[in-house]
Protein backbone atom coordinates (compact mmCIF):
# COMPACT_ATOMS: atom_id res chain seq x y z
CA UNK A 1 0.00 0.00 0.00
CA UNK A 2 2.80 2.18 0.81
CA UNK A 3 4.09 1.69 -3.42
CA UNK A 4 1.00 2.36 -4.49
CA UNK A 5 0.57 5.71 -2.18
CA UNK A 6 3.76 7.06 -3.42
CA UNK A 7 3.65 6.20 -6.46
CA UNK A 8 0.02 8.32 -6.65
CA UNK A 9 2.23 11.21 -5.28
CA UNK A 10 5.01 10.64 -7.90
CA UNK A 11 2.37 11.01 -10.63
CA UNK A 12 0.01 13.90 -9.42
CA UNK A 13 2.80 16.01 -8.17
CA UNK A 14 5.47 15.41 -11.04
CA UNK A 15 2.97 14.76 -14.20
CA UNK A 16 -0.31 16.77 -13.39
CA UNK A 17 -2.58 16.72 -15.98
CA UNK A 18 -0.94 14.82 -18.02
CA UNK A 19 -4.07 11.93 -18.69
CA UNK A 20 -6.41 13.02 -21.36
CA UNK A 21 -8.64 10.00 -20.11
CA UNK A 22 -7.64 6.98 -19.00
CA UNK A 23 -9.53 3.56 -20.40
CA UNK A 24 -9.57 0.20 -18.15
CA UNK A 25 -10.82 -2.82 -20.50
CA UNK A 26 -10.45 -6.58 -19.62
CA UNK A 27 -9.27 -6.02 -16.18
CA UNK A 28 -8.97 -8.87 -13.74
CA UNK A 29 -11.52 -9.83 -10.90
CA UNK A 30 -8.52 -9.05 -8.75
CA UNK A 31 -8.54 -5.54 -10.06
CA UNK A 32 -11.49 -4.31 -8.23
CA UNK A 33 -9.82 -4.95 -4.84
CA UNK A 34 -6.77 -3.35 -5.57
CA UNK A 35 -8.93 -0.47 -7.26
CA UNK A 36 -10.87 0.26 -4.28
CA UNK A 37 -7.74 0.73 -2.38
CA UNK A 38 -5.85 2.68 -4.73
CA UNK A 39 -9.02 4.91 -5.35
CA UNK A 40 -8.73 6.86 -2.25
CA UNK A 41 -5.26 8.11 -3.07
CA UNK A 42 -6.40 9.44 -6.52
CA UNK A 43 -7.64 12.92 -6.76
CA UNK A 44 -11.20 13.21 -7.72
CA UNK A 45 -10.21 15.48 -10.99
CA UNK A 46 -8.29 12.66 -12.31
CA UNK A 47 -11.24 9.96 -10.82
CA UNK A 48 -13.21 11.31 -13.81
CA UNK A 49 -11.15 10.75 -16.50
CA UNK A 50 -10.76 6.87 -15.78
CA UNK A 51 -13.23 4.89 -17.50
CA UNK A 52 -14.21 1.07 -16.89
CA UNK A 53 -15.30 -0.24 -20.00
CA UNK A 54 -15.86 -3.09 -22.27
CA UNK A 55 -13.87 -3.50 -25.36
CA UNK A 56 -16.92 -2.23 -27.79
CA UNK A 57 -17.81 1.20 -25.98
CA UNK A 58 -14.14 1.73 -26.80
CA UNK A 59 -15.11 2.61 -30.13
CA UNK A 60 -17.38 5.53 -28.74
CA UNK A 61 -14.54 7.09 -27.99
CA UNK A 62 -11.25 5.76 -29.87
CA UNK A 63 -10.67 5.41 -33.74
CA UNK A 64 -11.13 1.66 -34.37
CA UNK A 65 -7.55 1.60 -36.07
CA UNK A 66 -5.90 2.98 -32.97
CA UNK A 67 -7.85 0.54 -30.96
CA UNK A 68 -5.71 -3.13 -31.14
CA UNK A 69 -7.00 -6.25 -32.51
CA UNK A 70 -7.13 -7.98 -29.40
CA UNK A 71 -9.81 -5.33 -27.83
CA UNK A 72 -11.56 -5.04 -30.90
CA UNK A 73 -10.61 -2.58 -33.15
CA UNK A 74 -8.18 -2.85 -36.48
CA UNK A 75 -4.94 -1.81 -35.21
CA UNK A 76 -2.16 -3.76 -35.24
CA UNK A 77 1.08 -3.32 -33.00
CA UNK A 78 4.02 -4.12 -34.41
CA UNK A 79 7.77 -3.69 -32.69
CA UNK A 80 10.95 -3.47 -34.55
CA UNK A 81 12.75 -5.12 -31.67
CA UNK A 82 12.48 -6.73 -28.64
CA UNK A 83 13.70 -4.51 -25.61
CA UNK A 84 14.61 -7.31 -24.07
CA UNK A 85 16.37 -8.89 -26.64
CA UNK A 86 18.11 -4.71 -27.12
CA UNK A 87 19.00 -4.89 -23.42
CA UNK A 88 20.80 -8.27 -23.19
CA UNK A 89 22.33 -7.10 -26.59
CA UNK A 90 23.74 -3.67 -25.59
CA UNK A 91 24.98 -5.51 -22.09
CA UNK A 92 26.91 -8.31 -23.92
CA UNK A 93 28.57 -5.43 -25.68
CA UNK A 94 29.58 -3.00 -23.20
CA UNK A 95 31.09 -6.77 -21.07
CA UNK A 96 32.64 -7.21 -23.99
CA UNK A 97 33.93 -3.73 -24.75
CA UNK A 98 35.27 -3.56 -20.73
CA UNK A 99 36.70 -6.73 -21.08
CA UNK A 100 38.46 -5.82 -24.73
CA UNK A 101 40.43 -2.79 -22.76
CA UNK A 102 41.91 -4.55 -19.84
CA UNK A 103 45.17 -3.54 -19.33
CA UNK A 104 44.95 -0.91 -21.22
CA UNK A 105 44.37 3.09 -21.04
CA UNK A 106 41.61 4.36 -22.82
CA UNK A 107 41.68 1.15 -25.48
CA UNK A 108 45.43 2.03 -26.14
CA UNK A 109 48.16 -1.44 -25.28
CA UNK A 110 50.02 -0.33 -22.63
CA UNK A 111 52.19 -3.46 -23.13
């Protein structure tokens, strides 16, 4: 509870109006209990711009190729590359970069 307070503080008093309107869809049974916990913490202003609804009455309100296949709409997500897959990458690089310059000063042999 103590995450969730700050991280309500973290968001109203660093990002303020920064939500348009927020849309829940599909949530979780679970959800509701942490949502009714959570909900105190939340200013009332920013209460009414989150929405519970079901994947049609996004279409009310969203173009339907903005709105995902999986919730209904057209849209399609695509990702050039994994972040994960970037992440490990760039690591493995930078190990391999420290461990290319050993010995040395600034990449230069000191041998």
């Amino acid at each position: 509870m103590t995450a969730a307070r700050a991280l309500m503080d973290v968001l109203a008093n660093k990002y303020p109006e920064s939500l348009g309107h927020g849309f829940i869809t599909n949530a979780p049974w679970i959800f509701g209990a942490f949502w009714r916990m959570l909900k105190p913490f939340i200013d009332p202003h920013t209460m009414s711009k989150i929405s519970f609804v079901k994947n049609e009455k996004l279409k009310e309100y969203i173009d339907d190729e903005s709105i995902l296949e999986e919730f209904g709409g057209t849209g399609i997500y695509k990702r050039e590359k994994d972040p994960l897959i970037l992440f490990s990458t760039m690591k493995a690089n930078k190990k391999a970069q420290n461990q290319s310059t050993e010995g040395s000063c600034f990449g230069a042999d000191l041998s």
